[in-house]
ModelCIF file with pLDDT and N, C-alpha, C, O atoms, coordinates in Angstrom:
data_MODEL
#
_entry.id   MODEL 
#
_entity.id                         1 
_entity.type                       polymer 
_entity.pdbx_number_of_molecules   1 
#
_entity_poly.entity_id                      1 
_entity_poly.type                           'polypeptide(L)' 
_entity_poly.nstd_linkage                   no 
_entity_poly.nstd_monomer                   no 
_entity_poly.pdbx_seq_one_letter_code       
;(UNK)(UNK)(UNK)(UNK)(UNK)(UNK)(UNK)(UNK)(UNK)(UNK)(UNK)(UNK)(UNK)(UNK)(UNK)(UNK)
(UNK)(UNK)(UNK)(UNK)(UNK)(UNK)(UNK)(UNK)(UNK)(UNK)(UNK)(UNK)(UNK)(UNK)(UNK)(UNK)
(UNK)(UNK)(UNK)(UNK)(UNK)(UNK)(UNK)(UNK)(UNK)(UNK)(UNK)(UNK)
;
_entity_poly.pdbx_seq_one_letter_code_can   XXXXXXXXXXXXXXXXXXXXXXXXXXXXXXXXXXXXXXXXXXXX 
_entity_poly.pdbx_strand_id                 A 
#
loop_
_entity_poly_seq.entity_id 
_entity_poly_seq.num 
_entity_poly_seq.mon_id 
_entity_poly_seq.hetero 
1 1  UNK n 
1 2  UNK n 
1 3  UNK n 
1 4  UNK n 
1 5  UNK n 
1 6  UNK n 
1 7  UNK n 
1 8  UNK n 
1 9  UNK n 
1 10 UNK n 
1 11 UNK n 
1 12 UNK n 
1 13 UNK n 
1 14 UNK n 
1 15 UNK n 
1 16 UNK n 
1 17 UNK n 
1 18 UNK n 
1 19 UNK n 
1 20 UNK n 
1 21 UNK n 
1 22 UNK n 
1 23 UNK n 
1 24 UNK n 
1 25 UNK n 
1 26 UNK n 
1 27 UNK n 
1 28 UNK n 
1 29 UNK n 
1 30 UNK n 
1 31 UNK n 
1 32 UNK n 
1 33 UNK n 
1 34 UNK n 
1 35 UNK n 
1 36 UNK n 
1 37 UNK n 
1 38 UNK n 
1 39 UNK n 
1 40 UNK n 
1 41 UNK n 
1 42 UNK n 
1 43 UNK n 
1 44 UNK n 
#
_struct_asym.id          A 
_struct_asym.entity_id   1 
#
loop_
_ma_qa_metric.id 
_ma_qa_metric.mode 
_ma_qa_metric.name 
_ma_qa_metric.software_group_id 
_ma_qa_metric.type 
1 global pLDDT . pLDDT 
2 local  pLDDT . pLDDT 
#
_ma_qa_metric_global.metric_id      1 
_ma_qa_metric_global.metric_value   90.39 
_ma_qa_metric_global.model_id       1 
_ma_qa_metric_global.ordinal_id     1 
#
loop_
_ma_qa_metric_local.label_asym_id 
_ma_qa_metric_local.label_comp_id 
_ma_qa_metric_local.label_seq_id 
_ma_qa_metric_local.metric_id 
_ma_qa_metric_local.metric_value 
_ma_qa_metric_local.model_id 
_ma_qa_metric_local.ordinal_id 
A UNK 1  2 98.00 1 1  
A UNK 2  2 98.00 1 2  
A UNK 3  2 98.00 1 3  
A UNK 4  2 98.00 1 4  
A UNK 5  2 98.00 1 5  
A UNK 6  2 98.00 1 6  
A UNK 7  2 98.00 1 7  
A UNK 8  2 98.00 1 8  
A UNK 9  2 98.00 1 9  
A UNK 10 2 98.00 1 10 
A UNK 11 2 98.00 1 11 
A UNK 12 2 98.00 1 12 
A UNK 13 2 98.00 1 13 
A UNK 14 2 97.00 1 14 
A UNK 15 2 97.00 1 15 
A UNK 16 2 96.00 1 16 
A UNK 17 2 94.00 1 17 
A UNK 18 2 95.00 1 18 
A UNK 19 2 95.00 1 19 
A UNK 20 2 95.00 1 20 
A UNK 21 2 95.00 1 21 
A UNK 22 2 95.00 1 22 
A UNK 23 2 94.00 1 23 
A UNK 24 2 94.00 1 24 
A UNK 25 2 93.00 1 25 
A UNK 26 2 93.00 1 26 
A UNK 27 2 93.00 1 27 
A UNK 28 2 92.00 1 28 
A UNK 29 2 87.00 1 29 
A UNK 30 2 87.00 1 30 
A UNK 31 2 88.00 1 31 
A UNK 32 2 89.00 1 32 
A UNK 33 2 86.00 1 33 
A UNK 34 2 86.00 1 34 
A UNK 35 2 84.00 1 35 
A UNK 36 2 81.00 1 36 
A UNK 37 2 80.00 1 37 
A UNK 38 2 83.00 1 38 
A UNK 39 2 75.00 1 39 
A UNK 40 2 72.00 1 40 
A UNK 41 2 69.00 1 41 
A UNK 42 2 68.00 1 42 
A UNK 43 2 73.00 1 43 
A UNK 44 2 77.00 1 44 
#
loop_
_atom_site.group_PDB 
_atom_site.id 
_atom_site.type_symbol 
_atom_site.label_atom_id 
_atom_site.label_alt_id 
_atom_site.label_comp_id 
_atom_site.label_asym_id 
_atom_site.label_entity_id 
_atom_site.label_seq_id 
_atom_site.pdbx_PDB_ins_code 
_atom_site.Cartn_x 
_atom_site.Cartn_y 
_atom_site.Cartn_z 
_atom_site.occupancy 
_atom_site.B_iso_or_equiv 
_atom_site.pdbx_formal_charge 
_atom_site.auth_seq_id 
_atom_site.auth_comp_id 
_atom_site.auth_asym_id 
_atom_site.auth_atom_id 
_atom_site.pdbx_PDB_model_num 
ATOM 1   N N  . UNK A 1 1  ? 116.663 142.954 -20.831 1.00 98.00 ? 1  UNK A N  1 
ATOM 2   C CA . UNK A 1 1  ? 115.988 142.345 -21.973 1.00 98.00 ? 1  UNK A CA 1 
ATOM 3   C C  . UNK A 1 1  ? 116.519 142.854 -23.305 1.00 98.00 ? 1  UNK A C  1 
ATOM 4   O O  . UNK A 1 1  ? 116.174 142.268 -24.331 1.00 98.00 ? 1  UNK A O  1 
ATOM 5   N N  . UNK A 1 2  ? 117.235 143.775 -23.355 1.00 98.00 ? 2  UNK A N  1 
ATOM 6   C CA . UNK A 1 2  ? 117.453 144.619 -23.968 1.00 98.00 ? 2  UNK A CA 1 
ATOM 7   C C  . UNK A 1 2  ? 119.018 143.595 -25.411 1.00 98.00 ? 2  UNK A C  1 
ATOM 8   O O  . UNK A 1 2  ? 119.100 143.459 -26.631 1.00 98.00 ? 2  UNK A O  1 
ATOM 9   N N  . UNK A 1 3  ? 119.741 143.245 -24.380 1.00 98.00 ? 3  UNK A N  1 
ATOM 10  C CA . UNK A 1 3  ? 120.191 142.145 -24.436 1.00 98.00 ? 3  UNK A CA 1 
ATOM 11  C C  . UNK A 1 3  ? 120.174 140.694 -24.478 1.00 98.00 ? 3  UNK A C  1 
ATOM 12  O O  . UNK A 1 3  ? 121.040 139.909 -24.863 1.00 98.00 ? 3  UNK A O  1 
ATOM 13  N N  . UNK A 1 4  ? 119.099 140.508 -24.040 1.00 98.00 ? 4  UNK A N  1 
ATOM 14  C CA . UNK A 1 4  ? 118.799 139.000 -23.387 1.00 98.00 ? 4  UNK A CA 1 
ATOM 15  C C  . UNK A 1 4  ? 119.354 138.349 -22.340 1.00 98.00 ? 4  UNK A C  1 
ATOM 16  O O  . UNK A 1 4  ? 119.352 137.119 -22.303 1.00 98.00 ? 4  UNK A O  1 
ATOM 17  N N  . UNK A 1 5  ? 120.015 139.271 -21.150 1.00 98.00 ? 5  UNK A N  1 
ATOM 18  C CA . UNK A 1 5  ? 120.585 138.646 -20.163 1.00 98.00 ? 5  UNK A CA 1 
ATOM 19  C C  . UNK A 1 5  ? 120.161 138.780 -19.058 1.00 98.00 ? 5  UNK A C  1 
ATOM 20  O O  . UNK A 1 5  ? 119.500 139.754 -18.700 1.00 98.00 ? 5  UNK A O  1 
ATOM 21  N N  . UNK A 1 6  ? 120.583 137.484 -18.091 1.00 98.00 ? 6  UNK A N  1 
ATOM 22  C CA . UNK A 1 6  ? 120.608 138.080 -16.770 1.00 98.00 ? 6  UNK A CA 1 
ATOM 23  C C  . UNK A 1 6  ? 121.629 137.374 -16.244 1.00 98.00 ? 6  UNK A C  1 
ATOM 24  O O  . UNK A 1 6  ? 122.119 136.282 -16.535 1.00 98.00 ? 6  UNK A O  1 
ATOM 25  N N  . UNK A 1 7  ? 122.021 138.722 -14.874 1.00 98.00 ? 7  UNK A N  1 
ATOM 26  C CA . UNK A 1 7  ? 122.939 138.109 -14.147 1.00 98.00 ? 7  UNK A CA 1 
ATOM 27  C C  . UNK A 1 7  ? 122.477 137.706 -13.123 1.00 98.00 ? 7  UNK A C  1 
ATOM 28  O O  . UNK A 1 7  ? 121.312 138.104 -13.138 1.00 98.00 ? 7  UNK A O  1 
ATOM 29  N N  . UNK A 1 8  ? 122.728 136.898 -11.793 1.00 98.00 ? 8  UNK A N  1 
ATOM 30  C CA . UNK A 1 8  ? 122.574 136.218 -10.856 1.00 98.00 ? 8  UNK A CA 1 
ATOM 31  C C  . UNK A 1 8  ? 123.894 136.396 -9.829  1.00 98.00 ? 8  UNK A C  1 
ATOM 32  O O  . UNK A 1 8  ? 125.065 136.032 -9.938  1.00 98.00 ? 8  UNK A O  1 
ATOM 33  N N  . UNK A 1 9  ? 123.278 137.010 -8.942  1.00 98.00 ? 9  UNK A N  1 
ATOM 34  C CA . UNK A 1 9  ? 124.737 137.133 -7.590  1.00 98.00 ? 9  UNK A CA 1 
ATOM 35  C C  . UNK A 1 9  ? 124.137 137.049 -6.526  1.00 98.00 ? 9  UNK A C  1 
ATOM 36  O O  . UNK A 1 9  ? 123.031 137.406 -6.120  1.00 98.00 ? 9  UNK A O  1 
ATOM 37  N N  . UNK A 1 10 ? 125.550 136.198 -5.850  1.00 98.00 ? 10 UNK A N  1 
ATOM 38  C CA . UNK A 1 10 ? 125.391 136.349 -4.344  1.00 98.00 ? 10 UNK A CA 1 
ATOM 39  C C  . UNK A 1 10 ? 126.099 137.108 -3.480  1.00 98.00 ? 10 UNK A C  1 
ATOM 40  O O  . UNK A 1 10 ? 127.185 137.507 -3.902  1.00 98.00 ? 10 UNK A O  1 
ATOM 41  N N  . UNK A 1 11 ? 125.625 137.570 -1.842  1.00 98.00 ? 11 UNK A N  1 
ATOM 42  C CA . UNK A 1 11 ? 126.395 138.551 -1.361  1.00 98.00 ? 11 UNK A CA 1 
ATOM 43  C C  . UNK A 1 11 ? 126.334 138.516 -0.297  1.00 98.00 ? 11 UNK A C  1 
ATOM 44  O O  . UNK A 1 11 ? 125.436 137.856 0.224   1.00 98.00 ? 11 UNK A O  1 
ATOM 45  N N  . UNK A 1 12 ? 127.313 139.250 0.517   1.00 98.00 ? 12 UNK A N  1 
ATOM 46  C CA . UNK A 1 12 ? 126.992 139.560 1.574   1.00 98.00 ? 12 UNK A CA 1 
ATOM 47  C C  . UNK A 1 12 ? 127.078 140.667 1.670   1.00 98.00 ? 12 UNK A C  1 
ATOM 48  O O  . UNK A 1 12 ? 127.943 141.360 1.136   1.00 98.00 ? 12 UNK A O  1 
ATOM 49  N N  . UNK A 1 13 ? 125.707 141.240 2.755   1.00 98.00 ? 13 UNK A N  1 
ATOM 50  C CA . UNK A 1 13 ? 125.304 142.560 3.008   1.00 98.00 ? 13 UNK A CA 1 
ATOM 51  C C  . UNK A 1 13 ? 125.774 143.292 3.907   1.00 98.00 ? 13 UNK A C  1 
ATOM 52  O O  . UNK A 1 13 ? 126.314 142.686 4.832   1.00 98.00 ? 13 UNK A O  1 
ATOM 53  N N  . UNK A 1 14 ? 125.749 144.957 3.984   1.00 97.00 ? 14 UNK A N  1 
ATOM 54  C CA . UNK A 1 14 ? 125.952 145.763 5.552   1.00 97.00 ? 14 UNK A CA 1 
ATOM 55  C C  . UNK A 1 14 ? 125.686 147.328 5.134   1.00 97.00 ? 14 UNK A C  1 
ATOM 56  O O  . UNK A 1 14 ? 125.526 147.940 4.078   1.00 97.00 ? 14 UNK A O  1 
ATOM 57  N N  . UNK A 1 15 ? 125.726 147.644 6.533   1.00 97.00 ? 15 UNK A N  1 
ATOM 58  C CA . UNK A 1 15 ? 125.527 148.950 5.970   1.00 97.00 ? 15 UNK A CA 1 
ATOM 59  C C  . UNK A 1 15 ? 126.459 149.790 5.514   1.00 97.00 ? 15 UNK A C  1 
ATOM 60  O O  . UNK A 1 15 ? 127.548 149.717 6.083   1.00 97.00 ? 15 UNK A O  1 
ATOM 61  N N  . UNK A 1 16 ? 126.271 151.044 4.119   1.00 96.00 ? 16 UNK A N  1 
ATOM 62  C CA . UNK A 1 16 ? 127.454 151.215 3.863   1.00 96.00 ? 16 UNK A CA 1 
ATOM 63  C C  . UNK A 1 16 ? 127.929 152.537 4.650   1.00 96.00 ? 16 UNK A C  1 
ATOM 64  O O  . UNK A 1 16 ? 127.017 153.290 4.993   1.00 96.00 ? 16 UNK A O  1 
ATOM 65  N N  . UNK A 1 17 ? 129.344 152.940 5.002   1.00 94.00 ? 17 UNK A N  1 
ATOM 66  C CA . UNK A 1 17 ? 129.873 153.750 5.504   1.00 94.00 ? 17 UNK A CA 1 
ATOM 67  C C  . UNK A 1 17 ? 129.133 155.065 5.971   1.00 94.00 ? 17 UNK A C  1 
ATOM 68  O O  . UNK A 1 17 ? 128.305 155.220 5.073   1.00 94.00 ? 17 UNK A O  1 
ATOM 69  N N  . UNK A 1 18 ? 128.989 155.937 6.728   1.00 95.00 ? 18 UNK A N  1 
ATOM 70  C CA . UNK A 1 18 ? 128.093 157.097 6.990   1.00 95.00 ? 18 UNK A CA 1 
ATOM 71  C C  . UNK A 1 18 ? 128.598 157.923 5.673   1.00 95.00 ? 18 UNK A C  1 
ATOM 72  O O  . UNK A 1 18 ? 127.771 158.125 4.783   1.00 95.00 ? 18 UNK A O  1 
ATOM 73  N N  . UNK A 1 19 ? 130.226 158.511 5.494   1.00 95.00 ? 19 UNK A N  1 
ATOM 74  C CA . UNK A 1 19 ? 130.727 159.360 4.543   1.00 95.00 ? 19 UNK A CA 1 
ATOM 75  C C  . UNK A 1 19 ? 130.168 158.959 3.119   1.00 95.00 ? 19 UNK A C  1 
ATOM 76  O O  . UNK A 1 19 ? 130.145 159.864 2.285   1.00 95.00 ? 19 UNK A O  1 
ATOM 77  N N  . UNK A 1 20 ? 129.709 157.695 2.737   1.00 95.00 ? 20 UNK A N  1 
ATOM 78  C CA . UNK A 1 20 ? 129.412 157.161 1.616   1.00 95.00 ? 20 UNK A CA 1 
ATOM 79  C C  . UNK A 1 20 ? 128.077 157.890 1.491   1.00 95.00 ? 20 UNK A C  1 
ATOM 80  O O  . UNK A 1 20 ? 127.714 158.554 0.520   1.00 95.00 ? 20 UNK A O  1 
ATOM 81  N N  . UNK A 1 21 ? 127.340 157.647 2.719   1.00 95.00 ? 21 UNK A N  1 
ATOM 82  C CA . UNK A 1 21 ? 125.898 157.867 2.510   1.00 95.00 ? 21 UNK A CA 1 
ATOM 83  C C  . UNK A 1 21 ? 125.549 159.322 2.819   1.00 95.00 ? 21 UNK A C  1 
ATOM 84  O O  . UNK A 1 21 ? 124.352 159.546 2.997   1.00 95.00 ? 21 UNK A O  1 
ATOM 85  N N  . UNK A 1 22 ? 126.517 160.486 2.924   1.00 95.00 ? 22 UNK A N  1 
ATOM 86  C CA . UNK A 1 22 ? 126.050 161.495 3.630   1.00 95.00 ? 22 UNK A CA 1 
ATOM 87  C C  . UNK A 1 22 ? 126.582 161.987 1.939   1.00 95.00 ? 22 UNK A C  1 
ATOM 88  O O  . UNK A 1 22 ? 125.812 162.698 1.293   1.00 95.00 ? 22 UNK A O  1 
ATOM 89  N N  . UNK A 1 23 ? 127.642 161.641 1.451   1.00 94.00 ? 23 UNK A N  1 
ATOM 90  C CA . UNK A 1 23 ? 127.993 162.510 0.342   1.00 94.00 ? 23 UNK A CA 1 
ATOM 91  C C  . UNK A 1 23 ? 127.245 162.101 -0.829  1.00 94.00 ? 23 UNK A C  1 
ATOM 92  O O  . UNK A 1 23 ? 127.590 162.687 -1.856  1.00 94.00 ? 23 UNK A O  1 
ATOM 93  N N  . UNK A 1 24 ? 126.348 161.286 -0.946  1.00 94.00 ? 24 UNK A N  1 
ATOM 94  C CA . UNK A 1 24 ? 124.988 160.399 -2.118  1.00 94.00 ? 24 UNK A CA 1 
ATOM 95  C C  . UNK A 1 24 ? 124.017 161.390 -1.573  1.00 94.00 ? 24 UNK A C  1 
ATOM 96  O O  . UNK A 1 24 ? 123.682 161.982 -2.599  1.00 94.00 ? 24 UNK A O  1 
ATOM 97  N N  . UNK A 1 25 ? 123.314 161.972 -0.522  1.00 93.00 ? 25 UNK A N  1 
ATOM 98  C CA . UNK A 1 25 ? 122.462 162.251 -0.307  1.00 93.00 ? 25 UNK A CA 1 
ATOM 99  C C  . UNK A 1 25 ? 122.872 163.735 -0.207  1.00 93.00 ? 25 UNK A C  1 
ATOM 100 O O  . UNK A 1 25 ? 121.972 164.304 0.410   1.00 93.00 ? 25 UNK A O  1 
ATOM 101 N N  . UNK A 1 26 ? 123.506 164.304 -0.430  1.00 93.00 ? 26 UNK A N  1 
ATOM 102 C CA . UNK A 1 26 ? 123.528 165.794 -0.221  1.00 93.00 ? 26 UNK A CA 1 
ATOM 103 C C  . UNK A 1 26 ? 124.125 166.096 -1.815  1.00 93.00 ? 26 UNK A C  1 
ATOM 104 O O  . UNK A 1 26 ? 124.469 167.225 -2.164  1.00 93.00 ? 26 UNK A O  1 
ATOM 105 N N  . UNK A 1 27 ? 124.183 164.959 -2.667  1.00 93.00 ? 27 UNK A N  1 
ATOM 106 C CA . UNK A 1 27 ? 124.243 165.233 -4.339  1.00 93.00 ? 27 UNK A CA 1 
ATOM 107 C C  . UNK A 1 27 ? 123.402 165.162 -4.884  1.00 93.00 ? 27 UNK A C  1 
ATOM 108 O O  . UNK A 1 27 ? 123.280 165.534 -6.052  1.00 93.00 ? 27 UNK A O  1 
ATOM 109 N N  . UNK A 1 28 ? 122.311 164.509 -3.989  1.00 92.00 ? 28 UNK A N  1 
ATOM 110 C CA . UNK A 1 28 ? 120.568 165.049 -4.490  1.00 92.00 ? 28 UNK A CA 1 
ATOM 111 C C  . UNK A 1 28 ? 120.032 165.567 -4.353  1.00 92.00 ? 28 UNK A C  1 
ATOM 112 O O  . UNK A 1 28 ? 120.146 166.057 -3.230  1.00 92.00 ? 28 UNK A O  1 
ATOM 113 N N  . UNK A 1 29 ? 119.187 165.960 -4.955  1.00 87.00 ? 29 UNK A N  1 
ATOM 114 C CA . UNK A 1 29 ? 118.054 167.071 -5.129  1.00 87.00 ? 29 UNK A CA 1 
ATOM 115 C C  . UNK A 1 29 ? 117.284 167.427 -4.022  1.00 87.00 ? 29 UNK A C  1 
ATOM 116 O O  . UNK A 1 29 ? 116.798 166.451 -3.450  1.00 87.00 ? 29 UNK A O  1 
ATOM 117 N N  . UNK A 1 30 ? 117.045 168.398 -3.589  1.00 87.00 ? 30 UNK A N  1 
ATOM 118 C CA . UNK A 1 30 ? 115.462 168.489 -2.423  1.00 87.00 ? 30 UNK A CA 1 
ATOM 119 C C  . UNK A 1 30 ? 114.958 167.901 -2.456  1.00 87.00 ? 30 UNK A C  1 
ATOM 120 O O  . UNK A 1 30 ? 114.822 167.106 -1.526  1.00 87.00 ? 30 UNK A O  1 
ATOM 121 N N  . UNK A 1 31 ? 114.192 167.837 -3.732  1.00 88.00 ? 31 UNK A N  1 
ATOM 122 C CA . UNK A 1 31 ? 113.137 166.892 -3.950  1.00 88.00 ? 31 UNK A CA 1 
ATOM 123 C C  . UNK A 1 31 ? 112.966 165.610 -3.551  1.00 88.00 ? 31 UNK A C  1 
ATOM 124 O O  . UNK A 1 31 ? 111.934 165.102 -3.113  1.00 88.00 ? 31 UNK A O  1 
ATOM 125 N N  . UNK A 1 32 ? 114.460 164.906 -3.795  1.00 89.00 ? 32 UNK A N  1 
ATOM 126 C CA . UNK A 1 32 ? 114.462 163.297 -3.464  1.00 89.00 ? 32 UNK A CA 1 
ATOM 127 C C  . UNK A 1 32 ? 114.754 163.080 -1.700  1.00 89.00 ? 32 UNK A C  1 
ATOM 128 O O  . UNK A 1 32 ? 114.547 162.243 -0.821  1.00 89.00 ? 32 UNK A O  1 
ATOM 129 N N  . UNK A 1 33 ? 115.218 164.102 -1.834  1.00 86.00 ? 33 UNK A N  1 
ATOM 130 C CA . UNK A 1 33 ? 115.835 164.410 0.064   1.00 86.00 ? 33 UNK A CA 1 
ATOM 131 C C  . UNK A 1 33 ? 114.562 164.324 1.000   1.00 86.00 ? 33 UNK A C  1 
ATOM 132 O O  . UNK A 1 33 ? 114.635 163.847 2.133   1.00 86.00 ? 33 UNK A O  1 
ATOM 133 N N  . UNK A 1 34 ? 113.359 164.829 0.441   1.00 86.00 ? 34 UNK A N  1 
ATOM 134 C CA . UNK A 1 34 ? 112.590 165.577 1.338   1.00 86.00 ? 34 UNK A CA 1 
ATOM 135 C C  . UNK A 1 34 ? 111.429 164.390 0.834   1.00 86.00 ? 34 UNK A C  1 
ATOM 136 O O  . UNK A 1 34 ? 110.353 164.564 1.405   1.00 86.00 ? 34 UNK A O  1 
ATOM 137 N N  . UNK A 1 35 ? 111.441 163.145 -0.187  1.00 84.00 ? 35 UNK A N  1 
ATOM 138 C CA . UNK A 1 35 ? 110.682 162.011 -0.438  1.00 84.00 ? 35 UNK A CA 1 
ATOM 139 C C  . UNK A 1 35 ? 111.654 160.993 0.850   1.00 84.00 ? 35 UNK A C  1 
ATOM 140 O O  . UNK A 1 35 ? 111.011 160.049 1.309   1.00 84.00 ? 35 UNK A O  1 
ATOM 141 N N  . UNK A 1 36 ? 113.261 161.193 1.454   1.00 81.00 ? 36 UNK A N  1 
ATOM 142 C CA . UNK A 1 36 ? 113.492 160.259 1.998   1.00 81.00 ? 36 UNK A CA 1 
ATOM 143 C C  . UNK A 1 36 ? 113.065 160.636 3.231   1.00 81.00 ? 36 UNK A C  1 
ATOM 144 O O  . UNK A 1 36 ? 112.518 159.702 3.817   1.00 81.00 ? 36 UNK A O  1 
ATOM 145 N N  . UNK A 1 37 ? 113.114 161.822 3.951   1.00 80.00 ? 37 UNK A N  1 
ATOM 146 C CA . UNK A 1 37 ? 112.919 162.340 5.041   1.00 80.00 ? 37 UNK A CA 1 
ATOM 147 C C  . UNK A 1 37 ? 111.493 162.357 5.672   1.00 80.00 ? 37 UNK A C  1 
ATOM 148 O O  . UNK A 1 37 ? 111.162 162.375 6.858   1.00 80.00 ? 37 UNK A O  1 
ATOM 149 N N  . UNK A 1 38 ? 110.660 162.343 4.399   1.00 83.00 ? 38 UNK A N  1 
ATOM 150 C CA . UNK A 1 38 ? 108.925 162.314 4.695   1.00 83.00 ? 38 UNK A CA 1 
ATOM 151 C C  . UNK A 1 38 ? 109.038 161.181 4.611   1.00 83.00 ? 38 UNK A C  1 
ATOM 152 O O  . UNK A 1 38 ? 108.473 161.015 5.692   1.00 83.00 ? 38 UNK A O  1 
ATOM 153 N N  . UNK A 1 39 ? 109.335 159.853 4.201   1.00 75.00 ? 39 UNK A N  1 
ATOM 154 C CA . UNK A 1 39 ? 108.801 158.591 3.643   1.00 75.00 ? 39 UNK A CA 1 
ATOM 155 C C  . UNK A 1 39 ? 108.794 157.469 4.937   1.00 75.00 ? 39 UNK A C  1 
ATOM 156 O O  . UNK A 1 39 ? 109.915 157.115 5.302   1.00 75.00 ? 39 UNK A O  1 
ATOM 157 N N  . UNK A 1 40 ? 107.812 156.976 5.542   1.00 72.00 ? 40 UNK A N  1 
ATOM 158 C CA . UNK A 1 40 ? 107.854 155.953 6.428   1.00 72.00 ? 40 UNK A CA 1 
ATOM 159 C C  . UNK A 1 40 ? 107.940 154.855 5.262   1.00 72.00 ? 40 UNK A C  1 
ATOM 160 O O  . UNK A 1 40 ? 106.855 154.541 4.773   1.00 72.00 ? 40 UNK A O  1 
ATOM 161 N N  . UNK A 1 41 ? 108.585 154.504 4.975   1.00 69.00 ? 41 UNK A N  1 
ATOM 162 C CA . UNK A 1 41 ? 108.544 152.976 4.353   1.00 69.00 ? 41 UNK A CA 1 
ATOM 163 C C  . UNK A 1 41 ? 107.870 151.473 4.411   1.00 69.00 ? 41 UNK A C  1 
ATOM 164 O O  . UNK A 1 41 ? 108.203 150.651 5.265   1.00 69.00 ? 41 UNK A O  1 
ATOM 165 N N  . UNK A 1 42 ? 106.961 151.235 3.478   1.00 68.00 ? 42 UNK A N  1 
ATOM 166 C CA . UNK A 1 42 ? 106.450 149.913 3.861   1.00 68.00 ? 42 UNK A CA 1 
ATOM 167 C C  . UNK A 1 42 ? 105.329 150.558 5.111   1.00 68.00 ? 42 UNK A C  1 
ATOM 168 O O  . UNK A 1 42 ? 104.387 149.771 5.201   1.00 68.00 ? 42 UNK A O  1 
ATOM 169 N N  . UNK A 1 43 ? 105.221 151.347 5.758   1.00 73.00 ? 43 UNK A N  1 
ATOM 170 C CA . UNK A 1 43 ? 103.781 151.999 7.003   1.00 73.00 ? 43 UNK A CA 1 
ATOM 171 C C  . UNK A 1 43 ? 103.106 152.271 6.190   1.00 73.00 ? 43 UNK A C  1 
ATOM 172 O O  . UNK A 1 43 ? 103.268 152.930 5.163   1.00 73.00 ? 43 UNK A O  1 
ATOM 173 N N  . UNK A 1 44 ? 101.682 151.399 6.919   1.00 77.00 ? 44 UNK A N  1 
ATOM 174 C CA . UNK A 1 44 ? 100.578 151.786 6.755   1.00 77.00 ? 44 UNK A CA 1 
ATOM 175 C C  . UNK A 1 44 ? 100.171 153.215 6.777   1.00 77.00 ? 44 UNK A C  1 
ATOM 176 O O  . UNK A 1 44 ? 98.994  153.525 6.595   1.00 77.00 ? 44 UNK A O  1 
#
């Protein structure tokens, strides 16, 4: 809004690489580590 824009894309999805996702998650904090590790998602 900040701008007045938006963009609009399409895609195709997957999962990304393990090395991608192991070296994102060990550049975060405890804190966020230990919100992904506790977090059932979307459970009641």
């Amino acid at each position: 809004n900040s701008i007045n824009i938006q963009i609009r894309i399409k895609a195709k999805i997957n999962k990304s690489n393990k090395a991608l996702s192991d070296e994102h998650y060990f550049a975060r904090s405890d804190k966020k580590n230990a919100l992904a590790n506790s977090s059932n998602q979307s459970s009641i």
